[in-house]
N, C-alpha and C. Protein backbone atom coordinates (compact mmCIF):
# COMPACT_ATOMS: atom_id res chain seq x y z
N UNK A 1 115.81 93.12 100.88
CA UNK A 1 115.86 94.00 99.73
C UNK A 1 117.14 94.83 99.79
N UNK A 2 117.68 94.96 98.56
CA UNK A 2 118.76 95.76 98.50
C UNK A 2 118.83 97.40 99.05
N UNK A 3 119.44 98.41 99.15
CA UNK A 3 119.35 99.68 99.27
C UNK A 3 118.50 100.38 98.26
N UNK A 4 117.34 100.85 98.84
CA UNK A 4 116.38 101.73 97.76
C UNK A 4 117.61 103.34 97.14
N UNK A 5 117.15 103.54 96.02
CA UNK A 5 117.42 104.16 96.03
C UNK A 5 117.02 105.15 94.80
N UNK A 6 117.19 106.78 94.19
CA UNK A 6 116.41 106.97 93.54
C UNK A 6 115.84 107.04 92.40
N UNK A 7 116.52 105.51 92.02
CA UNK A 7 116.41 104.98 90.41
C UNK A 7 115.71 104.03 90.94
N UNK A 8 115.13 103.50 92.19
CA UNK A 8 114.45 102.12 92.23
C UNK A 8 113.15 102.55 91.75
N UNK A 9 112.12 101.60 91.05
CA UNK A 9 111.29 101.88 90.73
C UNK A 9 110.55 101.23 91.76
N UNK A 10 109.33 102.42 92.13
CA UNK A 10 107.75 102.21 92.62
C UNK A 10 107.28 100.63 92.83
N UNK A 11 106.96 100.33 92.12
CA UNK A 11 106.30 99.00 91.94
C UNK A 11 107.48 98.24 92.31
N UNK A 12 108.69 98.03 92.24
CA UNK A 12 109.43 97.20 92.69
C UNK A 12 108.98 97.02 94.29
N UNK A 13 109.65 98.43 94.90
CA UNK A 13 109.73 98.40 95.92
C UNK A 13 108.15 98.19 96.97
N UNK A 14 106.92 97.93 96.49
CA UNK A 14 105.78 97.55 97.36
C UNK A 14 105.54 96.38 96.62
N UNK A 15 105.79 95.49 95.65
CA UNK A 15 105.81 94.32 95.65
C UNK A 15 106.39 93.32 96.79
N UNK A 16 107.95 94.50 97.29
CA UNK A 16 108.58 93.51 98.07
C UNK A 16 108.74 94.06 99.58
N UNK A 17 107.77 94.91 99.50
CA UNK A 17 107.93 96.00 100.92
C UNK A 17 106.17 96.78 100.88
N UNK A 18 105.23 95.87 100.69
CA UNK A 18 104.04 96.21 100.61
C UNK A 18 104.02 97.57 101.91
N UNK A 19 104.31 97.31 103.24
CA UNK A 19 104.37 98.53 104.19
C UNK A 19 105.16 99.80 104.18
N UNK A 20 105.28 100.11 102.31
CA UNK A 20 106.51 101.31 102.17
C UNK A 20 104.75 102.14 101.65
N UNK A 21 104.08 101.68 101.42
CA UNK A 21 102.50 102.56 100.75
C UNK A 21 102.34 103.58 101.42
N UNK A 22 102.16 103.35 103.02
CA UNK A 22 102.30 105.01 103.54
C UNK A 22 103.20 106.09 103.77
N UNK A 23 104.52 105.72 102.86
CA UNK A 23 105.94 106.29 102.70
C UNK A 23 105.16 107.52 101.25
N UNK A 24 104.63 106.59 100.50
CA UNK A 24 104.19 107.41 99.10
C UNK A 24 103.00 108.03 99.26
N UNK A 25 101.97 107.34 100.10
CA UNK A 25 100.66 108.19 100.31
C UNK A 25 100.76 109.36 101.08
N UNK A 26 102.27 109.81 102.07
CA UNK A 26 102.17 110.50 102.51
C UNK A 26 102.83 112.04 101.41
N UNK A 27 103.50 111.65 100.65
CA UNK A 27 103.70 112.99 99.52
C UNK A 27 103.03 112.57 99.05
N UNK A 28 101.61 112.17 98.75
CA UNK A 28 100.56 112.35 97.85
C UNK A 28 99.96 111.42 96.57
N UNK A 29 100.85 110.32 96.84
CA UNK A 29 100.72 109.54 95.98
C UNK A 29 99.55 108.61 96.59
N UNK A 30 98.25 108.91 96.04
CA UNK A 30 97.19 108.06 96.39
C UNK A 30 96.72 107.16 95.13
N UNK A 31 97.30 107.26 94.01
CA UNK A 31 96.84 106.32 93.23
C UNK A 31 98.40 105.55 93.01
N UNK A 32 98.20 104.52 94.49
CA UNK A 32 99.65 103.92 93.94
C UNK A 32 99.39 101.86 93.04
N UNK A 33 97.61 102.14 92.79
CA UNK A 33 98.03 101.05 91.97
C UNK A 33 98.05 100.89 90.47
N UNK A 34 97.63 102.91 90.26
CA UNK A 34 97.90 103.04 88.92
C UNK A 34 99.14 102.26 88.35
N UNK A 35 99.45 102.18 86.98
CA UNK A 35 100.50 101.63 86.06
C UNK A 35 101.32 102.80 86.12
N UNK A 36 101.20 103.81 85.60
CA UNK A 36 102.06 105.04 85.54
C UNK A 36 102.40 105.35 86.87
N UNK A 37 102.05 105.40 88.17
CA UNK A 37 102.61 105.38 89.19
C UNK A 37 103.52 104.33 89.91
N UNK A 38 103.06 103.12 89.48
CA UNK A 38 103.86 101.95 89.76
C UNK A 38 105.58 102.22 89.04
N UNK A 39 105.65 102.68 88.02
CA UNK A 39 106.26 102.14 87.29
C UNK A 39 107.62 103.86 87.36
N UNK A 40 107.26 104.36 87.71
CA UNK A 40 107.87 105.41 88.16
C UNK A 40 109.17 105.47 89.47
N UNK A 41 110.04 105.76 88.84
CA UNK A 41 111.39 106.11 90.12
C UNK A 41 111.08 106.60 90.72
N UNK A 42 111.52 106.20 92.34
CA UNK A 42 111.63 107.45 93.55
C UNK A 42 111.85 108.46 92.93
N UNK A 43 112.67 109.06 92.40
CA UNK A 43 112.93 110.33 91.86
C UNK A 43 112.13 111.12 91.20
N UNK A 44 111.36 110.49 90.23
CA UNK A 44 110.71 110.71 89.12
C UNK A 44 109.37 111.63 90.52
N UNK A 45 108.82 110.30 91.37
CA UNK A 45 107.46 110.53 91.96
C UNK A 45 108.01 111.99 93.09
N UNK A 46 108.97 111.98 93.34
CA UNK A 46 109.65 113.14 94.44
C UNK A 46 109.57 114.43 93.66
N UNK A 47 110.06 114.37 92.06
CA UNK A 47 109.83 115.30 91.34
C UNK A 47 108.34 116.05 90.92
N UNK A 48 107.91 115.44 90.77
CA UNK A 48 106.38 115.64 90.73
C UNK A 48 105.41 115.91 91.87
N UNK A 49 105.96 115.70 92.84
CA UNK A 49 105.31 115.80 94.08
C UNK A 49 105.97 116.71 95.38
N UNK A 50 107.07 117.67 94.73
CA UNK A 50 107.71 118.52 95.11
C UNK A 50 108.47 118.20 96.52
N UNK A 51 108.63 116.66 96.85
CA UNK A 51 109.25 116.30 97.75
C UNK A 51 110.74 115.72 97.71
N UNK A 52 111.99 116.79 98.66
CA UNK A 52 113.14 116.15 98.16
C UNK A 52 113.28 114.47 98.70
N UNK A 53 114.05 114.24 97.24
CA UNK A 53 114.11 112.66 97.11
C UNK A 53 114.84 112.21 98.46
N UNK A 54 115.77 112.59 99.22
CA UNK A 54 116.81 111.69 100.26
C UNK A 54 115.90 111.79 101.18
N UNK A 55 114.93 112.53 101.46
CA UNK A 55 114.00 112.59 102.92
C UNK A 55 113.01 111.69 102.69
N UNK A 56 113.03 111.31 101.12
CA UNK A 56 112.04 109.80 101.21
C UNK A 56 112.52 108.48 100.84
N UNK A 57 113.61 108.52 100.36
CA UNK A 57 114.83 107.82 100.53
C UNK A 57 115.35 107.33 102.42
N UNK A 58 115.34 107.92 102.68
CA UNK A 58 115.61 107.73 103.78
C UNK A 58 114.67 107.19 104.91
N UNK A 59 113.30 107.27 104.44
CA UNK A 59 112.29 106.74 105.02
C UNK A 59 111.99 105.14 104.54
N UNK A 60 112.29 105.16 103.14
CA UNK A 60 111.82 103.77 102.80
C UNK A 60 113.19 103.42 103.37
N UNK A 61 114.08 103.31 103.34
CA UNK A 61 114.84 102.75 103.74
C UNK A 61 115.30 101.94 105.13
N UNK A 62 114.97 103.11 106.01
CA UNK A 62 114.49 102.68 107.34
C UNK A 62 113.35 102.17 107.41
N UNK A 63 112.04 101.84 106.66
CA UNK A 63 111.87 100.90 106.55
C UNK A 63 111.78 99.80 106.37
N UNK A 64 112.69 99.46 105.12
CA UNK A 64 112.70 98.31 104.93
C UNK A 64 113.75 97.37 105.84
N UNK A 65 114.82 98.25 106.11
CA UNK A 65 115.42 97.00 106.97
C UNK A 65 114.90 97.26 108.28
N UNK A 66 113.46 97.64 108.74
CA UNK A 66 113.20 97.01 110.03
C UNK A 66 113.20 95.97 109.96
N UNK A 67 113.42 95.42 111.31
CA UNK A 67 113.03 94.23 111.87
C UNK A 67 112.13 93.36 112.14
C-alpha cells in the first residue's frame, strides 16, 4: 500500500490493511463498518474524534509497512 495519508479514506485503508481496525478503535471509532465511517478521511475521523491526525498517521503507517 502506498503512504497513508490524511486524505486516504477509511474504508480504503482496512480493505487493504484489515489490522489498521485497532489504529481507529483506539480514538474511538467503534462503528468502523458503518458507511459514514468507512467512507471518511483520516482527517475528517481525527477531527471528530479530537485526535491529532500525524499521531495516527503515523501509526497506520508503521503499520502497514510491517513486515
Amino acid at each position: 500500500m502506498a503512504k497513508i495519508t490524511k486524505d486516504t479514506i477509511i474504508g480504503d485503508i482496512l480493505d487493504i490493511a484489515p489490522q489498521a481496525a485497532p489504529v481507529f478503535m483506539s480514538i474511538g471509532m467503534h462503528c468502523l463498518g458503518c458507511p459514514a465511517s468507512r467512507g471518511e478521511t483520516v482527517e475528517q475521523a481525527c477531527a471528530v474524534h479530537g485526535i491529532p491526525c500525524q499521531e495516527i498517521l503515523d501509526k497506520l503507517n508503521a503499520l502497514v509497512t510491517e513486515d
